[in-house]
Every structure is written in C-alpha cells, then in structure tokens.
PDB file of N, CA and C in Angstrom:
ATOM      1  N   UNK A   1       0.822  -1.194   0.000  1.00  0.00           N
ATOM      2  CA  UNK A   1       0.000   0.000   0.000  1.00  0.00           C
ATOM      3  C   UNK A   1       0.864   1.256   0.000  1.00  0.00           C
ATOM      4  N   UNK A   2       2.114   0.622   0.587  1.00  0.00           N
ATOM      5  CA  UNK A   2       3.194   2.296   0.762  1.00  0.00           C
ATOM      6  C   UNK A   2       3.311   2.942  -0.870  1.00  0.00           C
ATOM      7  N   UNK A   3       4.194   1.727  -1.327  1.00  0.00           N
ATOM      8  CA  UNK A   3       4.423   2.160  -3.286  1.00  0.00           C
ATOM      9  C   UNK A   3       2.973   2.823  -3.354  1.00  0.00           C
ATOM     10  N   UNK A   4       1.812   2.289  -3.507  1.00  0.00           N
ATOM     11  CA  UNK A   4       0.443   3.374  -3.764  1.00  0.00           C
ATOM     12  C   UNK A   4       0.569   4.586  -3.626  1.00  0.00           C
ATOM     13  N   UNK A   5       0.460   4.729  -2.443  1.00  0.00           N
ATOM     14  CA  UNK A   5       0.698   6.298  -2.144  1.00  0.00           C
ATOM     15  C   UNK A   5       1.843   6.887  -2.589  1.00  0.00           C
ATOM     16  N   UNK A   6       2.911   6.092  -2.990  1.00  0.00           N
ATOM     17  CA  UNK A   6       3.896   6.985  -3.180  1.00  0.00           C
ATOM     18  C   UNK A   6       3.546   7.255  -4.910  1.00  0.00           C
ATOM     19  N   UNK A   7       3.363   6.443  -5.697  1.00  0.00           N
ATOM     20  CA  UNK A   7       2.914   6.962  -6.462  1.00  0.00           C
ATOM     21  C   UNK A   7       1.756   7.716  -7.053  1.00  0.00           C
ATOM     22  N   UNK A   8       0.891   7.667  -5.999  1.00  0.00           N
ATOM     23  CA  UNK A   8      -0.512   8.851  -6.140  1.00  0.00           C
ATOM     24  C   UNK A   8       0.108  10.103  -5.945  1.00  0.00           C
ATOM     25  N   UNK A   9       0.928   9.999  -4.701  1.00  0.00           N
ATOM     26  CA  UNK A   9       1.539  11.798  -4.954  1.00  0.00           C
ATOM     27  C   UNK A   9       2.516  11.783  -5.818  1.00  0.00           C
ATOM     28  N   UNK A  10       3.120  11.201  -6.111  1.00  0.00           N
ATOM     29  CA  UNK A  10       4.083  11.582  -7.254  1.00  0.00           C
ATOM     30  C   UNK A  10       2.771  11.911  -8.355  1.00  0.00           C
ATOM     31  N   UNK A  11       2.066  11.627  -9.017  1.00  0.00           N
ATOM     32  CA  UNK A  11       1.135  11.846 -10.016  1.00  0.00           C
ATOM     33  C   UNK A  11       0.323  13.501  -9.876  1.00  0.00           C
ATOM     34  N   UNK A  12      -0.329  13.628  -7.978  1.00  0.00           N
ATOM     35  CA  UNK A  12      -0.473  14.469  -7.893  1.00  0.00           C
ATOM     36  C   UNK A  12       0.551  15.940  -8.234  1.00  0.00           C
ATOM     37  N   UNK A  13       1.691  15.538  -7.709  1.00  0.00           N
ATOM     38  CA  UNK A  13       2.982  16.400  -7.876  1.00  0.00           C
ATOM     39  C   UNK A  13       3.280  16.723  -9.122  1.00  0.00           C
ATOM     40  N   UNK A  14       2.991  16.079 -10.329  1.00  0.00           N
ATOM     41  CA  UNK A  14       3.087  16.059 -11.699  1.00  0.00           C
ATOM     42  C   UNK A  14       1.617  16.800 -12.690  1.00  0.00           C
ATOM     43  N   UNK A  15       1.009  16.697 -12.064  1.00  0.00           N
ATOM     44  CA  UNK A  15      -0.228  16.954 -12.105  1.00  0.00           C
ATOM     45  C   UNK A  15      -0.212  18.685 -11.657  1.00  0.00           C
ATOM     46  N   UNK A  16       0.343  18.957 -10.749  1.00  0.00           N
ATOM     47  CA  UNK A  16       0.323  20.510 -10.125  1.00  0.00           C
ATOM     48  C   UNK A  16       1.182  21.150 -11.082  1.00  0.00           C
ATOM     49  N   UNK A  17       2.457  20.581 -10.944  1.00  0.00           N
ATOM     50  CA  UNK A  17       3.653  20.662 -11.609  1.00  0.00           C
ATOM     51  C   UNK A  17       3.090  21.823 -13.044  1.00  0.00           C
ATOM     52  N   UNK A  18       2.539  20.566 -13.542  1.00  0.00           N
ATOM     53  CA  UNK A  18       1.813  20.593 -15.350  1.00  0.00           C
ATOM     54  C   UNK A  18       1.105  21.867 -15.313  1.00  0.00           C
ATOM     55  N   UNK A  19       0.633  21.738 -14.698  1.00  0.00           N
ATOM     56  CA  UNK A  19      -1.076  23.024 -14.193  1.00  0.00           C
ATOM     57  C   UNK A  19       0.041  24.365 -13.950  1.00  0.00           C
ATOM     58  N   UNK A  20       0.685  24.231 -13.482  1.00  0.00           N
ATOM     59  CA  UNK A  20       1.695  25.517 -13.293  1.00  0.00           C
ATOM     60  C   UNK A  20       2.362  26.144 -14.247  1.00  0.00           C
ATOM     61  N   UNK A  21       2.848  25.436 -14.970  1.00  0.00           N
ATOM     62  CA  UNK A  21       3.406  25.547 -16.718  1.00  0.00           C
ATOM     63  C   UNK A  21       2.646  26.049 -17.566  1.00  0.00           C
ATOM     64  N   UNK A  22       1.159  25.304 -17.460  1.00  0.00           N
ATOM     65  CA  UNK A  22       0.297  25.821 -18.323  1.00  0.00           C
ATOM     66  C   UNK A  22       0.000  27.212 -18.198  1.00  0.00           C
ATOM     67  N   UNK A  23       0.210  27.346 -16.629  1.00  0.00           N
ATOM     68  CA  UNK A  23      -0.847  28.696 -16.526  1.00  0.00           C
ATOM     69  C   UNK A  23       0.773  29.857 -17.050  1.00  0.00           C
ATOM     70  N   UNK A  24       1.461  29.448 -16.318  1.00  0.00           N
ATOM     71  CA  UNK A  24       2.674  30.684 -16.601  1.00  0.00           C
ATOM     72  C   UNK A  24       2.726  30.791 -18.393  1.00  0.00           C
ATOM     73  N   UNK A  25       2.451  29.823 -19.438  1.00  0.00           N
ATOM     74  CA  UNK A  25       2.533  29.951 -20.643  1.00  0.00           C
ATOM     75  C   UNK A  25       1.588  31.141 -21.129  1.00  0.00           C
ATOM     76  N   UNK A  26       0.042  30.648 -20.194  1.00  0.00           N
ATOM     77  CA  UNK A  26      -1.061  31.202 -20.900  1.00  0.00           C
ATOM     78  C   UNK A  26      -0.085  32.916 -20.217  1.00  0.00           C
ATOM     79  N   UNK A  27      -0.143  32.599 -18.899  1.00  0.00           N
ATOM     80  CA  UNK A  27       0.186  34.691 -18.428  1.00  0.00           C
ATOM     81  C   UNK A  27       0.813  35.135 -19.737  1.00  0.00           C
ATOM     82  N   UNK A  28       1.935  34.733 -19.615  1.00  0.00           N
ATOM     83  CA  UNK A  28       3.687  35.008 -20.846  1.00  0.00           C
ATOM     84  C   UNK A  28       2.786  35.225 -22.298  1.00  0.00           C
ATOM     85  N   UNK A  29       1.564  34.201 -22.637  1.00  0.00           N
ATOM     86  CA  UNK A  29       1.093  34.580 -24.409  1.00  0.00           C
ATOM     87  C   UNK A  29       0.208  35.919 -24.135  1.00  0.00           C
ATOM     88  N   UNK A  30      -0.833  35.780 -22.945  1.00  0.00           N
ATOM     89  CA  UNK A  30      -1.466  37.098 -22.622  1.00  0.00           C
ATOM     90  C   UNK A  30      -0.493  38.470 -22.669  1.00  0.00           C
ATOM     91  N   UNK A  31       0.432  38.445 -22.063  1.00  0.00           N
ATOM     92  CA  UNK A  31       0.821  39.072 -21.422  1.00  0.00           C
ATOM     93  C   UNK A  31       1.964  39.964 -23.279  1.00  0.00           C
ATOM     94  N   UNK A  32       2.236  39.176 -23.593  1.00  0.00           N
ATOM     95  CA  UNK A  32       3.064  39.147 -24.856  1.00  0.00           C
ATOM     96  C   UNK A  32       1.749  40.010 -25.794  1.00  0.00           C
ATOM     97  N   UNK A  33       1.080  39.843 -25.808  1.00  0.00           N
ATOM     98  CA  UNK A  33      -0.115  40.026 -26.606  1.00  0.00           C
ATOM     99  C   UNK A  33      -0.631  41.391 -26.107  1.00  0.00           C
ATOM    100  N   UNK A  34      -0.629  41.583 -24.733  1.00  0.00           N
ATOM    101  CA  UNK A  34      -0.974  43.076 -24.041  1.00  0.00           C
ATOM    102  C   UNK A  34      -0.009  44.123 -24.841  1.00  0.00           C
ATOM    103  N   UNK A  35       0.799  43.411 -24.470  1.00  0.00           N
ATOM    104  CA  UNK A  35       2.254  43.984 -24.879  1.00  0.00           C
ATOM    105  C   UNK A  35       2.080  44.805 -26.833  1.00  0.00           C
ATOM    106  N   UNK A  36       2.144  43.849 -27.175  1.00  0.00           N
ATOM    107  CA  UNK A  36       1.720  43.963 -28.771  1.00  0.00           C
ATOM    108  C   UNK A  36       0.835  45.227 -29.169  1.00  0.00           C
ATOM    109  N   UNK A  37      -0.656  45.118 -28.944  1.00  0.00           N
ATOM    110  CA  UNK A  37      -1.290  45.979 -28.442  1.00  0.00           C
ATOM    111  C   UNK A  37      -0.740  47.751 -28.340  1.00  0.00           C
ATOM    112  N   UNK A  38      -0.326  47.323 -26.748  1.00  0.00           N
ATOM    113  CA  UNK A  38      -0.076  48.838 -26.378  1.00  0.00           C
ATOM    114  C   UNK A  38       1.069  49.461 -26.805  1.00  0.00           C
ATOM    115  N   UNK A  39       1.641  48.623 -28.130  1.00  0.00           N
ATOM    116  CA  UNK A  39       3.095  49.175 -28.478  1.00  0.00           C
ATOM    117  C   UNK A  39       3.029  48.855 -30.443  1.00  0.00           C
ATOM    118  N   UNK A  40       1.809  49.029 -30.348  1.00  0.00           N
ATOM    119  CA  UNK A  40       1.715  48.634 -31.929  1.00  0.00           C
ATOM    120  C   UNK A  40       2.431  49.711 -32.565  1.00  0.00           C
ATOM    121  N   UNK A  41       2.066  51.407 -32.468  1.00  0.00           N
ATOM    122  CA  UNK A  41       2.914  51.769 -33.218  1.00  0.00           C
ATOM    123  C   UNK A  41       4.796  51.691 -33.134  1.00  0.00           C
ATOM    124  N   UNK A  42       5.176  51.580 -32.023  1.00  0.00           N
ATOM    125  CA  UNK A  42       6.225  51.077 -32.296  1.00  0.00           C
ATOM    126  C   UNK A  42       6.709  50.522 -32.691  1.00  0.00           C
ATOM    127  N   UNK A  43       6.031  48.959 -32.392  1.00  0.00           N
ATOM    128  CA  UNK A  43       6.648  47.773 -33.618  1.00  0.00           C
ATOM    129  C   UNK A  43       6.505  48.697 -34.716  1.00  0.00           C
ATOM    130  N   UNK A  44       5.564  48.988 -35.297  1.00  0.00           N
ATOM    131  CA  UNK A  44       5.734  49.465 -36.790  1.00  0.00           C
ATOM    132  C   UNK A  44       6.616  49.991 -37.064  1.00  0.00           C
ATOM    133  N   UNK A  45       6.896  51.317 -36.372  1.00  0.00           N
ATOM    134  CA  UNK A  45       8.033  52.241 -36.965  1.00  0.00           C
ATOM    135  C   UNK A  45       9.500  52.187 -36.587  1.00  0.00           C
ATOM    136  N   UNK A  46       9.136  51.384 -35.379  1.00  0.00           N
ATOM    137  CA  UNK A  46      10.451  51.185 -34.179  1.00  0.00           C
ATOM    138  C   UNK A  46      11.060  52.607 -34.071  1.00  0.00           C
ATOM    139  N   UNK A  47      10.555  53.516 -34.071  1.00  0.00           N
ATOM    140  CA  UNK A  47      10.677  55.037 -34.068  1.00  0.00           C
ATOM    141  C   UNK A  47      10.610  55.262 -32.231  1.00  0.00           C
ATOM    142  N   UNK A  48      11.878  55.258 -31.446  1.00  0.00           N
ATOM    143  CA  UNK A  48      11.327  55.091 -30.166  1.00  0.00           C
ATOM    144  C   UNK A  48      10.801  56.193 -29.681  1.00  0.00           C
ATOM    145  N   UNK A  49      10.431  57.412 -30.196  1.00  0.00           N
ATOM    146  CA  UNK A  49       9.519  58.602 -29.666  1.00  0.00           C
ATOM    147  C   UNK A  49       8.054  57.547 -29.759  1.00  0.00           C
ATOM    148  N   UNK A  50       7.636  56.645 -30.570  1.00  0.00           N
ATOM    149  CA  UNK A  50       6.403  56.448 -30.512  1.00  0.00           C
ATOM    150  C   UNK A  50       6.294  54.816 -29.282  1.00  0.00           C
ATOM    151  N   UNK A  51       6.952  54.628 -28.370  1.00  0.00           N
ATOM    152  CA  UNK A  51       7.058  54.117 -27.012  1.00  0.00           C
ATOM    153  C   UNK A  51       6.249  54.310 -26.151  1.00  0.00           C
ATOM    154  N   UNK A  52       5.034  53.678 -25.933  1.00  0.00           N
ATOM    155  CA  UNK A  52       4.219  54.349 -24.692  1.00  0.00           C
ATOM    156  C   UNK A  52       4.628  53.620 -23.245  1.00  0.00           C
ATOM    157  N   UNK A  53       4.924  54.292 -21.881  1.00  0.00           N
ATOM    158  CA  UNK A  53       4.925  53.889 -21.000  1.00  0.00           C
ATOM    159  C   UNK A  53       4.237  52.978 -20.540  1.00  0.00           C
ATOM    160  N   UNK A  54       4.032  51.619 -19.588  1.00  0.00           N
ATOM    161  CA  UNK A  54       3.056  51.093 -19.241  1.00  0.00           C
ATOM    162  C   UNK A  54       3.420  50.606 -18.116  1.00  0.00           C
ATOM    163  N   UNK A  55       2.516  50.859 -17.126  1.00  0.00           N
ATOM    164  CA  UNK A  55       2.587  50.209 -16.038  1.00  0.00           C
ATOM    165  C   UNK A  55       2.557  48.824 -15.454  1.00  0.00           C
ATOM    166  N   UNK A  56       3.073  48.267 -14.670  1.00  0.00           N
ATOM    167  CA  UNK A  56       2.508  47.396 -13.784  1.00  0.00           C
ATOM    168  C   UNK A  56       1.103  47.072 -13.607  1.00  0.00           C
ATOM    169  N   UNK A  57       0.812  47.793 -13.259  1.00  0.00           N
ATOM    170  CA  UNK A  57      -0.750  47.883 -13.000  1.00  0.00           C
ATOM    171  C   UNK A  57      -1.737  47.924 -14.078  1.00  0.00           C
ATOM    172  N   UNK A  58      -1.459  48.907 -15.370  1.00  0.00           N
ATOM    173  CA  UNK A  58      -1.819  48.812 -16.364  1.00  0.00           C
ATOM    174  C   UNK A  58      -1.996  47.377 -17.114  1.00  0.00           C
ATOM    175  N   UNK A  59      -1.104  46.466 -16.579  1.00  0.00           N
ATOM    176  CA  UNK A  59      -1.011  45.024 -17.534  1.00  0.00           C
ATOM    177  C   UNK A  59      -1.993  44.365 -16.564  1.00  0.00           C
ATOM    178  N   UNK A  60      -1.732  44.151 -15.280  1.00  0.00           N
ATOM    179  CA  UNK A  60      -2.702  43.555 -14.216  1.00  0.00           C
ATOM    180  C   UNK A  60      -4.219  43.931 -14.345  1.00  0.00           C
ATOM    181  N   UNK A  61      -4.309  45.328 -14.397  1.00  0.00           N
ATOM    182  CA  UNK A  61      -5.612  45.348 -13.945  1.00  0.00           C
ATOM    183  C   UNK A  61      -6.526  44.948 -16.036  1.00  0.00           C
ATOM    184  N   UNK A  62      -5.932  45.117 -17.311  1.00  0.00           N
ATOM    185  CA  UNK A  62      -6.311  44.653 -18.304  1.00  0.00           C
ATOM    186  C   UNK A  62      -6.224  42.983 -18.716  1.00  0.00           C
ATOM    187  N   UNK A  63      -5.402  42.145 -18.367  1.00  0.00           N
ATOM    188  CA  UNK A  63      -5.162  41.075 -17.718  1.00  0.00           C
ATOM    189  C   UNK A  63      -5.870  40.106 -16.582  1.00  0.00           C
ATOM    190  N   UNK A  64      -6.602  41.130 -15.924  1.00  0.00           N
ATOM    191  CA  UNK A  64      -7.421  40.536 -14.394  1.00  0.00           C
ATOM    192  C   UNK A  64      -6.390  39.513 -13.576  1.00  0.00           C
ATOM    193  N   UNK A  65      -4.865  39.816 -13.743  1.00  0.00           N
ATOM    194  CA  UNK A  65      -3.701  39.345 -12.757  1.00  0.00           C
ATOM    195  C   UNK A  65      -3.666  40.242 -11.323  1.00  0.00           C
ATOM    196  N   UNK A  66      -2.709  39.505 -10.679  1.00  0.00           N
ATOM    197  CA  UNK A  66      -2.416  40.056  -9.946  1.00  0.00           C
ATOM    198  C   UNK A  66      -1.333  41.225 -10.086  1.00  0.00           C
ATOM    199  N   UNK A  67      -1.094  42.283  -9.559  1.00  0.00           N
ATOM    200  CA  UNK A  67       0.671  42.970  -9.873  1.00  0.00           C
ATOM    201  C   UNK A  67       1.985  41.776  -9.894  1.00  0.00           C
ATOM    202  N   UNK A  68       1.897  41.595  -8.913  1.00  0.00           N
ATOM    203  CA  UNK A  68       2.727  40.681  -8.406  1.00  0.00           C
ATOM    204  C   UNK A  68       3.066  39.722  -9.691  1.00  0.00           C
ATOM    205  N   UNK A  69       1.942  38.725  -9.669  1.00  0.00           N
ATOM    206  CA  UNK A  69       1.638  38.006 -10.935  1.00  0.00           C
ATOM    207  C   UNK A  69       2.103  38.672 -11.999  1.00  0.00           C
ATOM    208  N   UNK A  70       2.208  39.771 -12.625  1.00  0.00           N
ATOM    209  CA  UNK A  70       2.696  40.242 -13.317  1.00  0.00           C
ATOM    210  C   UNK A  70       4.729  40.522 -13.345  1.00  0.00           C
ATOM    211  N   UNK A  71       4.746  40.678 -12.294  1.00  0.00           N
ATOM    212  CA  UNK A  71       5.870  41.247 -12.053  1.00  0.00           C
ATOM    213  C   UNK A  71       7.293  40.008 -12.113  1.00  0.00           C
ATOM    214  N   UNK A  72       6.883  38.990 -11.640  1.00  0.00           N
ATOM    215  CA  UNK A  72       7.389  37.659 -11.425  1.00  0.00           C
ATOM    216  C   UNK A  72       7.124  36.492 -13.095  1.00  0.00           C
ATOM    217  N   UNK A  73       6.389  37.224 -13.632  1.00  0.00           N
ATOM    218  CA  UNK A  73       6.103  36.671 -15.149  1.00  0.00           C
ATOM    219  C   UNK A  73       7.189  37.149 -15.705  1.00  0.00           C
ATOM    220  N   UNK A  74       7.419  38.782 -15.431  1.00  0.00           N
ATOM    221  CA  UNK A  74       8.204  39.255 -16.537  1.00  0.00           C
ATOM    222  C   UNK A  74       9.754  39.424 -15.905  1.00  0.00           C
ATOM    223  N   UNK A  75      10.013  39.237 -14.991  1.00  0.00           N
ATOM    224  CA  UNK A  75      11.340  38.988 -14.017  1.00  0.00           C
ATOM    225  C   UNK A  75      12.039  38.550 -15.092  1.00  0.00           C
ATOM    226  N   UNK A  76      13.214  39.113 -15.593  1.00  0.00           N
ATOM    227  CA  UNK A  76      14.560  38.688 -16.342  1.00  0.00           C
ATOM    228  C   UNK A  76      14.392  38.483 -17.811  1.00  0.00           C
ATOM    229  N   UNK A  77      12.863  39.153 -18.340  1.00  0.00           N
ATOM    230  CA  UNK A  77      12.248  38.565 -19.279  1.00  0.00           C
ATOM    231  C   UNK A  77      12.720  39.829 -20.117  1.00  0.00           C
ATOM    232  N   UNK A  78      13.179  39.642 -21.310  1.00  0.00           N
ATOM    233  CA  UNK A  78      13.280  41.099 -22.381  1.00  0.00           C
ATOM    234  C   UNK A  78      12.732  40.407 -23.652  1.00  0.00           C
ATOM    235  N   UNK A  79      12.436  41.616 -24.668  1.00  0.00           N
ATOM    236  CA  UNK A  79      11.805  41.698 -25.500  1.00  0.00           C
ATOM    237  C   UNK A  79      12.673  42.117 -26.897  1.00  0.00           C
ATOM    238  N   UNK A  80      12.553  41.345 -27.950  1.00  0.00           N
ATOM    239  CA  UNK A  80      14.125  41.748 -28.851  1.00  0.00           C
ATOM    240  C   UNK A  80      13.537  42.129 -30.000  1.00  0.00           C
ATOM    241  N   UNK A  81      13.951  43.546 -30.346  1.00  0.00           N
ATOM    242  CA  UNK A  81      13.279  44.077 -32.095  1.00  0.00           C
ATOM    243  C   UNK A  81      14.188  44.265 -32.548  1.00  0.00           C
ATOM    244  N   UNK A  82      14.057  44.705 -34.097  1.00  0.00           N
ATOM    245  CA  UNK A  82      15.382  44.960 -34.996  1.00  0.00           C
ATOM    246  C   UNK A  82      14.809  46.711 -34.589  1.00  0.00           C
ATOM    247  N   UNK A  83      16.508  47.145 -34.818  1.00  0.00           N
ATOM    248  CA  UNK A  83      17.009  48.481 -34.809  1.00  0.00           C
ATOM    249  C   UNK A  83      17.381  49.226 -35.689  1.00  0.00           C
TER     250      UNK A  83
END
C-alpha cells in the first residue's frame, strides 16, 4: 500500500507541476499580446519617440492578474526588435 501512495503523490505532484506551466505559458502569451497591443505603433516604426509607457498595473488590472503576478512573469524577461 506504501508504493500506492507513493505513487498517487508523485502523479499528484506532476499533475500541479503541469497546471503551473500551463498557466505561466497562458500569463507570458497574454501578457506578450498586451504587450503587442499597447506598443503597436512602435513595432511598426520602431521610431522610439512612438514608445508608450506602461505600467505594472496597467497590464494587471487589463489582464485581471495580480501585480505581483505580473511582475514575477516578466522577471529577467526582455523583449528583442530589430534596430
């Protein structure tokens, strides 16, 4: 019965694991996509006068994240255009 349990939580553990990945993918495509959005004319022109500021909060509260949640998504994360 021990092996049982040890492998029900291992499954559970894999199972959370998975669910965690998924969700940080979906934040990172949302979040990539906010991004897109509020910086369209830039991509276009890559003209950096046309750069709009954006907040923290701005991504969270359009997003329905947390700040935090936000902040820990984009931790170490950069964004690469041609120049």
């Amino acid at each position: 019965m021990k092996d049982k349990d040890y492998f029900i939580k291992q499954k559970k553990d894999f199972t959370d694991l998975h669910y965690a990945i998924q969700q940080r993918e979906e934040t990172l495509l949302n979040l990539g996509k906010f991004l897109g959005r509020r910086q369209e004319k830039y991509l276009s022109s890559l003209n950096e006068q046309d750069l709009v500021s954006i907040k923290l909060e701005d991504a969270a509260t359009e997003l329905n994240l947390a700040i935090s949640t936000i902040s820990r998504a984009i931790k170490d994360k950069y964004v690469e255009v041609p120049r």
